[in-house]
C-alpha atoms as a PDB file:
ATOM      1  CA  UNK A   1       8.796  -9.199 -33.222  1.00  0.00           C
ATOM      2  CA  UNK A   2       5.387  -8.105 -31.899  1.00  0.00           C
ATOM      3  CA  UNK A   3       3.853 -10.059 -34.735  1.00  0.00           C
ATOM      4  CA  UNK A   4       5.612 -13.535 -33.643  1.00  0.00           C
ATOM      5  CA  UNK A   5       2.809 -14.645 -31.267  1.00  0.00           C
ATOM      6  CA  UNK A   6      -0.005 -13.751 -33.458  1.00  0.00           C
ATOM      7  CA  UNK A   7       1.701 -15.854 -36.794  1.00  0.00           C
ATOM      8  CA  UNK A   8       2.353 -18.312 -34.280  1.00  0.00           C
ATOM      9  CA  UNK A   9      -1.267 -18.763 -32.801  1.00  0.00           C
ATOM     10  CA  UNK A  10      -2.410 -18.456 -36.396  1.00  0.00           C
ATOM     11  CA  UNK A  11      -0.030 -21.412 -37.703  1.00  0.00           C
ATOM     12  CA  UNK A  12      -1.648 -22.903 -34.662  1.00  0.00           C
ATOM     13  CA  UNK A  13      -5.073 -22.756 -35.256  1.00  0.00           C
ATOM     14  CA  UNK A  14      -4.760 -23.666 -38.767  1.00  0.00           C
ATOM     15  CA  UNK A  15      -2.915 -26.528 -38.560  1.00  0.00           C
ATOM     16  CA  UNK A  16      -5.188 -27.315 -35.829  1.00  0.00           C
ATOM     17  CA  UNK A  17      -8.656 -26.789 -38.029  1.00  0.00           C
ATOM     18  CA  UNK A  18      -6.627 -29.226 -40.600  1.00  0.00           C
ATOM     19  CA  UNK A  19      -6.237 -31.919 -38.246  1.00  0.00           C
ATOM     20  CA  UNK A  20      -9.945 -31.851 -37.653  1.00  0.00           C
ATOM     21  CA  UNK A  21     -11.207 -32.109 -41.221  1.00  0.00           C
ATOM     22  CA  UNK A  22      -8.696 -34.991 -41.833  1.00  0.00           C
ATOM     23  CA  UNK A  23     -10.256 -36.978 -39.010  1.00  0.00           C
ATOM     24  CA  UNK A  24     -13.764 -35.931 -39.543  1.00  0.00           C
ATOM     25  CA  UNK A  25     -12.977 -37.013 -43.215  1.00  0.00           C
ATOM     26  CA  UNK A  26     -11.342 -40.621 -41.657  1.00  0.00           C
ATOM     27  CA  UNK A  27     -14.230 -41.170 -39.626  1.00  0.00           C
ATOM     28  CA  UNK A  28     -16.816 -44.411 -40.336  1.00  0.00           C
ATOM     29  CA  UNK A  29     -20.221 -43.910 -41.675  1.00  0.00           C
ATOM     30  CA  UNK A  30     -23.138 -44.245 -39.567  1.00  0.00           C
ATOM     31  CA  UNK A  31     -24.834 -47.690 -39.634  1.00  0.00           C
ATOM     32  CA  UNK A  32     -27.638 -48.343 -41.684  1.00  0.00           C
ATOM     33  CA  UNK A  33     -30.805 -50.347 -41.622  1.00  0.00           C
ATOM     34  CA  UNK A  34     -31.464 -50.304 -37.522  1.00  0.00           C
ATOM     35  CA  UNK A  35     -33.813 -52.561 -36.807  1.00  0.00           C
ATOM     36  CA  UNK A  36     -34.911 -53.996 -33.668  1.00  0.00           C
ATOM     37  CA  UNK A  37     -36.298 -57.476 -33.337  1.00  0.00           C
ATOM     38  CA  UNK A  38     -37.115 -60.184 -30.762  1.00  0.00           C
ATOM     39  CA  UNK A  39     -39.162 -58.098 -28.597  1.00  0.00           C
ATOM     40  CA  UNK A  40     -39.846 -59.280 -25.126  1.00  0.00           C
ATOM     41  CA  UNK A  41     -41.356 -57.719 -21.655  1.00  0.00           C
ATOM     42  CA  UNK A  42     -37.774 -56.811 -20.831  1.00  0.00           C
ATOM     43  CA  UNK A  43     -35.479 -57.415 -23.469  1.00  0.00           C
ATOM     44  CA  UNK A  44     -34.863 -56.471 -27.616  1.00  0.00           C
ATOM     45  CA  UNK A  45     -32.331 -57.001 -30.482  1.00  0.00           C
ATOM     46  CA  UNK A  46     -30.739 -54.016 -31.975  1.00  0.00           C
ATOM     47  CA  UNK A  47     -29.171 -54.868 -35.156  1.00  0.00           C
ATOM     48  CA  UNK A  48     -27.531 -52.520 -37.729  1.00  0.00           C
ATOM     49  CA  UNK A  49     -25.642 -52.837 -41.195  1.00  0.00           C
ATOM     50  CA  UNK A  50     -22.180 -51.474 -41.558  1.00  0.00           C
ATOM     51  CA  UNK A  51     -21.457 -49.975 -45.283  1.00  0.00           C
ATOM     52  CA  UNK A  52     -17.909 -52.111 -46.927  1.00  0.00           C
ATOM     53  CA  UNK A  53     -14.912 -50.550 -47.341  1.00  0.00           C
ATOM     54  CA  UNK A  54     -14.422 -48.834 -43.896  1.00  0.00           C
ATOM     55  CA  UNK A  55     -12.736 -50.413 -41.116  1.00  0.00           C
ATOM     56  CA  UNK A  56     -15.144 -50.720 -38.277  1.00  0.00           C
ATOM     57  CA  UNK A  57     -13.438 -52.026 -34.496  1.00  0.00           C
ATOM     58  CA  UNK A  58     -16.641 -51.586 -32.307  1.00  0.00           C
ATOM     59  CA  UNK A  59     -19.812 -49.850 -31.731  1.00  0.00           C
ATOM     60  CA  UNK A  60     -21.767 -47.294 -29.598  1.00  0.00           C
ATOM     61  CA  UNK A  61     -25.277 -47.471 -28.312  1.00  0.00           C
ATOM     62  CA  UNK A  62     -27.354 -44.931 -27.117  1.00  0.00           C
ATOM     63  CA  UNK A  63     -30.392 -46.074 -25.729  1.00  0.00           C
ATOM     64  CA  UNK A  64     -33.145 -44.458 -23.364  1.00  0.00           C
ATOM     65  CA  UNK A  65     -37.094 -44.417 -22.689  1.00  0.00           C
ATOM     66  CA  UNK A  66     -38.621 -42.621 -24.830  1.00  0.00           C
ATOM     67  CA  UNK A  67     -40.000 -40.142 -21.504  1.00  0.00           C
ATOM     68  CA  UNK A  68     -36.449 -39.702 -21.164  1.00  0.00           C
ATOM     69  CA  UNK A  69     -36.487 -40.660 -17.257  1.00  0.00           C
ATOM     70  CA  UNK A  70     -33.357 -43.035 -18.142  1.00  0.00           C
ATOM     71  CA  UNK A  71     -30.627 -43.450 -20.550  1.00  0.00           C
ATOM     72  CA  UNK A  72     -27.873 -45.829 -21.408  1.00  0.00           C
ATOM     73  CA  UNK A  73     -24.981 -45.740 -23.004  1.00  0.00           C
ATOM     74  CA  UNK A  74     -23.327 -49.341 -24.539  1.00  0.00           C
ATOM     75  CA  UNK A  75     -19.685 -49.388 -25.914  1.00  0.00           C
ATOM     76  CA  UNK A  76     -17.878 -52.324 -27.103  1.00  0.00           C
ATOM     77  CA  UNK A  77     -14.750 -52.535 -28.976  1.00  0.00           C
ATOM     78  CA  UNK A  78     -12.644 -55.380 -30.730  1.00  0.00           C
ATOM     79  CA  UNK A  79     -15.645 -56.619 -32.116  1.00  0.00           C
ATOM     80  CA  UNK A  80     -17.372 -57.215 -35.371  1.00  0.00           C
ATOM     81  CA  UNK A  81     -20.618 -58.168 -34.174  1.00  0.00           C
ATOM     82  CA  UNK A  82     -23.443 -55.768 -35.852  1.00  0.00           C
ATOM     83  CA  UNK A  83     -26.555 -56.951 -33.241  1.00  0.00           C
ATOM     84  CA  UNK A  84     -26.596 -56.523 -29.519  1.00  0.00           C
ATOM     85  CA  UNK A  85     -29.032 -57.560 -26.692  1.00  0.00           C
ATOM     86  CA  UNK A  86     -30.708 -54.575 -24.490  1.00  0.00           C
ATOM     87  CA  UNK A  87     -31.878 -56.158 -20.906  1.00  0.00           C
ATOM     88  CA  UNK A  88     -33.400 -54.607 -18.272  1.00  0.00           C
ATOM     89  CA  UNK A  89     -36.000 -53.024 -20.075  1.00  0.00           C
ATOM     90  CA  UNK A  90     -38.746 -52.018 -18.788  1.00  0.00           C
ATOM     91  CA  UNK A  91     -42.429 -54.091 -19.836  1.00  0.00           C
ATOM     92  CA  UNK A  92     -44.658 -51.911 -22.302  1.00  0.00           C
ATOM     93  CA  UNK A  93     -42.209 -48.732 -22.494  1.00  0.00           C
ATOM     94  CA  UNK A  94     -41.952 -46.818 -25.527  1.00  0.00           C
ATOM     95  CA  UNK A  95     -37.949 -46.555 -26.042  1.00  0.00           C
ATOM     96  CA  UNK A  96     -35.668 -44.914 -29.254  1.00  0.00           C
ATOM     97  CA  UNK A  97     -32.297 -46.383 -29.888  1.00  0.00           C
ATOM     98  CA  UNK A  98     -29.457 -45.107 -31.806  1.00  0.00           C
ATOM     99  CA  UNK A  99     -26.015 -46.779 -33.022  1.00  0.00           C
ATOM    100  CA  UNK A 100     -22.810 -45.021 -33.974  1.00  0.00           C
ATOM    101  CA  UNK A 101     -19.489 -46.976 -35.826  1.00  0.00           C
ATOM    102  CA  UNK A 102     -16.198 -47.057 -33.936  1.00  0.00           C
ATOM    103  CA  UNK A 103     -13.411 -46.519 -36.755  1.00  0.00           C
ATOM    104  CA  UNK A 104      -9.416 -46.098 -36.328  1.00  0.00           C
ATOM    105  CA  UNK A 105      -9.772 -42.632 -36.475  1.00  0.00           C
ATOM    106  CA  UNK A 106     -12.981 -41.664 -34.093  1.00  0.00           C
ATOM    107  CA  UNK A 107     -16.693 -42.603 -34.329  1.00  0.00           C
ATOM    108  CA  UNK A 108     -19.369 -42.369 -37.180  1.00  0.00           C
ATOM    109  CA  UNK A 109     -22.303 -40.258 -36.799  1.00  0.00           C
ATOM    110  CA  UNK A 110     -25.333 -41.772 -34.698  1.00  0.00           C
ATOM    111  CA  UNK A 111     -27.658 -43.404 -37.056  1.00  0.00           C
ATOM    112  CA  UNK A 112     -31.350 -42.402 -37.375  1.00  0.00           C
ATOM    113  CA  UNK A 113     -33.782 -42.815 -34.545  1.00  0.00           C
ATOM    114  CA  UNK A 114     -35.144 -46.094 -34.086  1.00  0.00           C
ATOM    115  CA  UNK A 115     -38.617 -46.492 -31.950  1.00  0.00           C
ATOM    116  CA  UNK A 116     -39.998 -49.526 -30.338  1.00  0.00           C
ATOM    117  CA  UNK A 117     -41.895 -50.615 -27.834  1.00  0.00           C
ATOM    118  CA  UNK A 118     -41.609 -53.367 -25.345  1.00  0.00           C
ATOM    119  CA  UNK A 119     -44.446 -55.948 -24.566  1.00  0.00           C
ATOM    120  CA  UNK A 120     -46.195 -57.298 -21.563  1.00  0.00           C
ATOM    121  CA  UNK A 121     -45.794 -59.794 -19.181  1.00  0.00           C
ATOM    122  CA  UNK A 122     -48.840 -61.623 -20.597  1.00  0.00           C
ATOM    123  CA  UNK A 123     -47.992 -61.237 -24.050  1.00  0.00           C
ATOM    124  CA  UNK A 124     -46.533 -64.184 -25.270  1.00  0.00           C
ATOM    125  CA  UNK A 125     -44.290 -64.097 -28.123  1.00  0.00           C
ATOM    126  CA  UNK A 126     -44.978 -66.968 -31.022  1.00  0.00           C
ATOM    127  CA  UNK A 127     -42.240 -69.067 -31.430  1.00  0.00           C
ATOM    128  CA  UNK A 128     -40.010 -70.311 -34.475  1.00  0.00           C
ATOM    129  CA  UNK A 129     -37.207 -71.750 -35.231  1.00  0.00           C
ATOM    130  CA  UNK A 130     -35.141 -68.470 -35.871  1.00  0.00           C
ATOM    131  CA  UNK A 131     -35.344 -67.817 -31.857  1.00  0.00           C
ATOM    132  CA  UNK A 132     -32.291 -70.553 -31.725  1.00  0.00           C
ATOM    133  CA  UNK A 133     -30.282 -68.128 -32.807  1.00  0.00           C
ATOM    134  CA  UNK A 134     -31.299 -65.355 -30.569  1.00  0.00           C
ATOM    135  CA  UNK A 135     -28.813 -64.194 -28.045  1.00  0.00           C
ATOM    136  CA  UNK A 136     -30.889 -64.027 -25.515  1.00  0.00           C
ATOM    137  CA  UNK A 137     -32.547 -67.319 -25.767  1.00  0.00           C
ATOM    138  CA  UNK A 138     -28.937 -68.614 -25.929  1.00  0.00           C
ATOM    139  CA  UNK A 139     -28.553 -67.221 -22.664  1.00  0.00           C
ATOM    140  CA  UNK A 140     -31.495 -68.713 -20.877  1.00  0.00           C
ATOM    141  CA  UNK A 141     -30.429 -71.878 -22.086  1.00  0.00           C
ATOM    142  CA  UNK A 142     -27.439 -71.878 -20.381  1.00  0.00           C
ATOM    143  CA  UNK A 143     -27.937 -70.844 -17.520  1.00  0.00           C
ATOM    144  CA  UNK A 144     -30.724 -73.664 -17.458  1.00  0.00           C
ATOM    145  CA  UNK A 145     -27.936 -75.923 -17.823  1.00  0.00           C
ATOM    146  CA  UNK A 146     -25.840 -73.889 -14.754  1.00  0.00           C
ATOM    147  CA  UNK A 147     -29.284 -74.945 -13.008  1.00  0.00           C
ATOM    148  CA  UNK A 148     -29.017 -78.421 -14.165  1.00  0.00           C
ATOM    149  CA  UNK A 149     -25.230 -79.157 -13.350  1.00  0.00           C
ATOM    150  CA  UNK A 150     -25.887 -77.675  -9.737  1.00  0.00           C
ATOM    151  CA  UNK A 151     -28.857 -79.665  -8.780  1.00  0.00           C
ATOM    152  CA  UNK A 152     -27.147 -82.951 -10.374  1.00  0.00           C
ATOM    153  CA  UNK A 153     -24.379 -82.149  -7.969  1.00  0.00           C
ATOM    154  CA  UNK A 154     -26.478 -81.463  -5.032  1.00  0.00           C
ATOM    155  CA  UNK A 155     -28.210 -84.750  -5.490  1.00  0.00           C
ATOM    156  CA  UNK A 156     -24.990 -86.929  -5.675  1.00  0.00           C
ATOM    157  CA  UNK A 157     -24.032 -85.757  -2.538  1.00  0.00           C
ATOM    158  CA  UNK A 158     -26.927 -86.133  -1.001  1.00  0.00           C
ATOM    159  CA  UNK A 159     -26.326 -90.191  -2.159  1.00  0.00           C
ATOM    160  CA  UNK A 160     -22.843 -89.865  -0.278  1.00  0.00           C
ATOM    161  CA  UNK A 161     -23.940 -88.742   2.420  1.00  0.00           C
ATOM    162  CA  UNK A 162     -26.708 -91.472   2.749  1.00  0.00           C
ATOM    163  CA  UNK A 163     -24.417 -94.310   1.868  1.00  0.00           C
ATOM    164  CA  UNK A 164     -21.294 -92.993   4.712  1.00  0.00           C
ATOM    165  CA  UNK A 165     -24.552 -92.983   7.206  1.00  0.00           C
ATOM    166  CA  UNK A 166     -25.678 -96.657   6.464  1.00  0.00           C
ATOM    167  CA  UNK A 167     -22.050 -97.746   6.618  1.00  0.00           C
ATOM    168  CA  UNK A 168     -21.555 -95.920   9.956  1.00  0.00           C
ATOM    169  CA  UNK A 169     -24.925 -98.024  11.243  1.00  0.00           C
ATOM    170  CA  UNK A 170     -23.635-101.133  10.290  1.00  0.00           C
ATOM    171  CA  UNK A 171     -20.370-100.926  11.470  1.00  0.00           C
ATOM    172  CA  UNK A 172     -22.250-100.296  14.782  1.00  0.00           C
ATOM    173  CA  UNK A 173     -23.926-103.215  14.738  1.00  0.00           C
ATOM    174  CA  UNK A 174     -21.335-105.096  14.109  1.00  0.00           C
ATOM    175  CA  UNK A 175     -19.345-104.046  16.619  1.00  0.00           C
ATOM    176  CA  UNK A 176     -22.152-104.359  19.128  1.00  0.00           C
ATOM    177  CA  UNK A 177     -22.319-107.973  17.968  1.00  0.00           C
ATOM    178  CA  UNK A 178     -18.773-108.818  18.576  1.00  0.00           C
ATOM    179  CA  UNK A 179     -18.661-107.309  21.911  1.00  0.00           C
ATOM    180  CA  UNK A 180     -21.913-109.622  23.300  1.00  0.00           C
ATOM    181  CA  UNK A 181     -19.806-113.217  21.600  1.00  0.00           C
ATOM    182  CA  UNK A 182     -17.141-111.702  23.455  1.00  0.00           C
ATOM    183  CA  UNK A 183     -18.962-111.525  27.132  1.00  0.00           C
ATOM    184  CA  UNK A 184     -20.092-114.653  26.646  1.00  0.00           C
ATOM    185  CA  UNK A 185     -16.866-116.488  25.979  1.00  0.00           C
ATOM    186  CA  UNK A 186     -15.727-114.628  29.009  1.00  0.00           C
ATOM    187  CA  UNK A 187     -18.270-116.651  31.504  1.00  0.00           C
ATOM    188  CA  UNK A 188     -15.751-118.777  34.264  1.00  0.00           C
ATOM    189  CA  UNK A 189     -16.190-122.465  33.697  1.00  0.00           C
ATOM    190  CA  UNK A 190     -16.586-123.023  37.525  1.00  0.00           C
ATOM    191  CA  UNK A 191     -19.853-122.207  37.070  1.00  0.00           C
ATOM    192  CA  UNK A 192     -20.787-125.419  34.991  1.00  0.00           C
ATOM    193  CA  UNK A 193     -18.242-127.684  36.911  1.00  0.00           C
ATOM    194  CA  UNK A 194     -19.854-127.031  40.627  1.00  0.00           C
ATOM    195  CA  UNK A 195     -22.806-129.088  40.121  1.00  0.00           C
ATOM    196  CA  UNK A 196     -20.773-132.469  38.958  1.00  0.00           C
ATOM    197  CA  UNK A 197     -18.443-131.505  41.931  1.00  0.00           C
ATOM    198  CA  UNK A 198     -21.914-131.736  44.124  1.00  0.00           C
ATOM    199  CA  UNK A 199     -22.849-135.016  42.639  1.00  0.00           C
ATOM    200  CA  UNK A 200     -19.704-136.755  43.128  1.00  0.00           C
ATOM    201  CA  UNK A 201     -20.085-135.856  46.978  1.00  0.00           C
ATOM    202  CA  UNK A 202     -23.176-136.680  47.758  1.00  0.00           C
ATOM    203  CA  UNK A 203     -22.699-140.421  45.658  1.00  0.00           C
ATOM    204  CA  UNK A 204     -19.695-140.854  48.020  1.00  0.00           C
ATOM    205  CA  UNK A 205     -21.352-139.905  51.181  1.00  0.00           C
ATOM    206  CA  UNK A 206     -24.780-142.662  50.223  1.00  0.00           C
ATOM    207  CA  UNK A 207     -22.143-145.168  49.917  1.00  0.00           C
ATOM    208  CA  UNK A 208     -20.659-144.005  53.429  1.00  0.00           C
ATOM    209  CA  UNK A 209     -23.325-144.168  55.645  1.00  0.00           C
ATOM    210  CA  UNK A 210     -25.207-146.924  54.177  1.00  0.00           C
ATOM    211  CA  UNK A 211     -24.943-150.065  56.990  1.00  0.00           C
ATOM    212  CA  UNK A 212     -22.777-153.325  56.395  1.00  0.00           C
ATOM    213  CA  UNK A 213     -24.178-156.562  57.560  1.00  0.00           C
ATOM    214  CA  UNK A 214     -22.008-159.223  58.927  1.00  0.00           C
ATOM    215  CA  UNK A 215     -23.645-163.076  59.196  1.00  0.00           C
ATOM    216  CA  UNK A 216     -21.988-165.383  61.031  1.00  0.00           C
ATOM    217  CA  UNK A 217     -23.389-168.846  60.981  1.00  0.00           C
ATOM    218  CA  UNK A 218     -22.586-171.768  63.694  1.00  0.00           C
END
């Protein structure tokens, strides 16, 4: 009975040493041909082959200055995308990348090094038509458009806002101009019917005091 525990641990260890080789065995290769492309001052594509016949749900990224003052780590799953964008690089750094398969049963080995270095602000990068399909010039381009949409909004209410103010001014005026017909309507009619009044009264007094003449002949 002594022996027990140490058969046990034994099964154990074995069975746990099996379990090991069958999922370093399952595991996905490491990508193949690593390449980075579309350099900028702060930005690069990291694309990577995947060998057929293994079932690949994601990927790993490892990527840090080549100084090693910073590292990052990138991990996305569900995908089948073999390219990614790095941002927030820094301009004329010397960086090494890495990628590494996500399988069913674990991840692949990290691939061989990959070194590259970023450019300058000044540098400008030549253009061609296969920068359509670049990730991140797909990304400036829409948020160009976000820019777009917000300042086509911000002008149409601007419009509004001018068109409710002339319609306030004129419905000012108007009103203004109805209220001064109105006052003068208003005005009392004795005011033009005094004078005639006066007229009438002074004809009737001429006509009173004026002398009559009686001739009486023998």
């Amino acid at each position: 009975m002594a022996y027990l525990p140490m058969y046990l641990n034994s099964a154990i260890l074995v069975l746990f040493s099996c379990d090991i080789c069958l999922v370093g065995a399952n595991r996905p290769p490491a990508p193949v041909n690593v390449t980075v492309t579309q350099l900028k001052a702060n930005a690069a594509t990291v694309s990577w082959d995947v060998p057929e016949g293994d079932v690949i749900i994601g990927y790993a990224i490892s990527q840090q200055r080549q100084d090693g003052q910073m590292q990052r780590f990138i991990r996305e799953i569900n995908t089948t995308n073999r390219a990614c964008v790095l941002w927030d690089l820094d301009e004329d750094t010397d960086y090494i990348v890495q990628v590494q398969s996500i399988g069913l049963y674990g991840e692949s080995q990290a691939s061989k090094r990959v070194h590259f270095r970023t450019l300058k602000e000044t540098d400008r990068f030549p253009s061609n038509s296969s920068n359509q399909d670049d990730p991140t010039m797909q990304g400036l381009k829409y948020r160009q458009l976000q820019t777009g949409e917000m300042i086509i909004i911000v002008v149409v209410l601007i419009m509004w806002a001018a068109v409710i103010v002339l319609f306030c001014r004129q419905y000012d005026i108007i009103k203004d101009n109805d209220s001064n017909n109105s006052k003068e309507k208003a005005k009392p009619s004795s005011e033009h019917s005094t004078p005639e009044r006066h007229t009438v009264g002074l004809l009737h007094s001429k006509f009173q005091k004026a002398p009559s003449i009686n001739i009486i002949e023998v």
